[in-house]
Protein backbone atom coordinates (compact mmCIF):
# COMPACT_ATOMS: atom_id res chain seq x y z
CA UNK A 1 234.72 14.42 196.77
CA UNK A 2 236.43 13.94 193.35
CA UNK A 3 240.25 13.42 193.44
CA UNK A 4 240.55 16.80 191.53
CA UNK A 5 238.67 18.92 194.16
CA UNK A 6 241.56 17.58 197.02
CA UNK A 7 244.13 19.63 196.83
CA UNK A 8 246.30 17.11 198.17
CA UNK A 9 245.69 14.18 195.53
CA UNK A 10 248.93 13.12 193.91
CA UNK A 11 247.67 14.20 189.96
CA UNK A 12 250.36 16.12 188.07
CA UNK A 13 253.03 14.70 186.78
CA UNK A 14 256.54 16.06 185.81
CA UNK A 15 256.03 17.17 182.74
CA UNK A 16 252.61 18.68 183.23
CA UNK A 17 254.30 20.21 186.11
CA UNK A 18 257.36 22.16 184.69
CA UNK A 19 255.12 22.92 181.67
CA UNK A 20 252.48 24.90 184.04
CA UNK A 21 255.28 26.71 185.85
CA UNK A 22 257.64 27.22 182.89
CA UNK A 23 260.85 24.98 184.61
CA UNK A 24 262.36 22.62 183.37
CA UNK A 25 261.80 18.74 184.49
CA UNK A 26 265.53 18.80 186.01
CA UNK A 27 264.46 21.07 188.39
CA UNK A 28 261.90 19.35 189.49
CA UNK A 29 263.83 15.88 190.23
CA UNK A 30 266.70 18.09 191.74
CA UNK A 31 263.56 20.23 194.20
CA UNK A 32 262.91 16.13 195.20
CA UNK A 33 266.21 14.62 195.20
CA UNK A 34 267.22 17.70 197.91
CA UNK A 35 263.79 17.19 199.90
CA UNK A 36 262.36 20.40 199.49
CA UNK A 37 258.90 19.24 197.63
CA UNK A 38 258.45 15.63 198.11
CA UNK A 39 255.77 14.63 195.69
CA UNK A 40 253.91 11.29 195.53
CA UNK A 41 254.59 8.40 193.50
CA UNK A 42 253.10 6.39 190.90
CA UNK A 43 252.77 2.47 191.29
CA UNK A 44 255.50 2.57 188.67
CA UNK A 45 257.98 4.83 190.60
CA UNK A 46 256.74 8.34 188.60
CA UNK A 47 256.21 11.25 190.73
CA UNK A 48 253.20 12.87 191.16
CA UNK A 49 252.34 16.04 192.72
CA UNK A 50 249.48 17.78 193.90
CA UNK A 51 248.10 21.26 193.88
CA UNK A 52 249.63 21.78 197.32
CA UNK A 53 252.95 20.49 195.60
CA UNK A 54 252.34 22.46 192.85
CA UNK A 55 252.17 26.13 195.20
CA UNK A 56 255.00 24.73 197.22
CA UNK A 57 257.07 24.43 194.33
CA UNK A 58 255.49 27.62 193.07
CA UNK A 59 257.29 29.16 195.69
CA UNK A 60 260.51 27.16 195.78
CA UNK A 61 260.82 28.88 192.01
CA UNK A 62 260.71 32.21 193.07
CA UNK A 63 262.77 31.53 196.31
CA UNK A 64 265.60 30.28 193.97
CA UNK A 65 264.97 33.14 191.80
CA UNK A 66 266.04 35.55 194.78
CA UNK A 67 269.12 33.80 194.86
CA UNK A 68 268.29 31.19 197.77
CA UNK A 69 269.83 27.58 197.39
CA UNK A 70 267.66 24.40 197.86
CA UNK A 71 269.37 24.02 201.06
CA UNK A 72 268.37 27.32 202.45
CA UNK A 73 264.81 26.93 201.30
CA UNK A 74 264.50 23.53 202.60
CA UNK A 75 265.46 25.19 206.05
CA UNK A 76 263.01 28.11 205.81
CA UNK A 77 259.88 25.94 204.79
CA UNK A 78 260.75 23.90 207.59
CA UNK A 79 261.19 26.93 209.81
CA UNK A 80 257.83 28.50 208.63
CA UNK A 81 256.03 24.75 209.19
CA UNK A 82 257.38 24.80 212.60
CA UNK A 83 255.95 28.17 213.01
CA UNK A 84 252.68 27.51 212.12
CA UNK A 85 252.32 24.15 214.17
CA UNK A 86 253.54 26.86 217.13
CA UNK A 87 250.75 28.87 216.66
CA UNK A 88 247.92 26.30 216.02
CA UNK A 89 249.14 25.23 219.51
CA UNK A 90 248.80 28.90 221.08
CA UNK A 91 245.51 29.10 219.44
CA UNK A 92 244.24 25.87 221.11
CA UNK A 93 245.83 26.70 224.29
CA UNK A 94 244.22 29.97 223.86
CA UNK A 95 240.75 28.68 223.34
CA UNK A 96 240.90 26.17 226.11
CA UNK A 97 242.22 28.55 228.37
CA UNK A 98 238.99 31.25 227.49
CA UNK A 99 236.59 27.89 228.04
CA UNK A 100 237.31 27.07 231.58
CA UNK A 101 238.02 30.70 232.50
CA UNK A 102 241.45 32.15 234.12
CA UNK A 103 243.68 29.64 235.88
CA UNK A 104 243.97 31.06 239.30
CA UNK A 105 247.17 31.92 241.01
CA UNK A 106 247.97 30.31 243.58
């Protein structure tokens, strides 16, 4: 697989960044500095973000648009995260459960 075709490889940098989603490079540092989107870095200290950084801070964007503070979306992506590791659990749980058949009460 080709670094481009992982959505997770560290390729964008700032300025490529703010120029695809129209912000400006401040925002960016600030969306790092407050730990909302915590994009890789360089050898030489730049940041570098990936496509998954890239929708994250997507969102972030409009999130701030609606009036939300950094503070308040750093708490809901955590939230949501949490969420979804819940139900990746239940799903396992689930499936192991339907595999060995009903636990039996005792």
């Amino acid at each position: 697989m080709l670094p481009f075709d992982d959505e997770l490889a560290p390729l964008y940098t700032v300025g490529q960044v703010a120029g695809m989603l129209g912000v400006q490079p401040a925002f960016l540092r600030r969306v790092d500095v407050e730990e909302v989107v915590r994009p890789a870095r360089s050898q030489g200290g730049q940041r570098r973000y990936s496509r998954a950084d890239v929708a994250r801070v997507q969102k972030v964007t409009e999130m701030t648009g609606e009036g939300l503070t950094l503070a308040g979306i750093r708490r809901i992506l955590v939230l949501e995260a949490e969420v979804a590791d819940l139900q990746r659990q239940l799903k396992a749980a689930e499936a192991k459960a339907s595999e060995g058949g009903r636990p039996r009460a005792r």
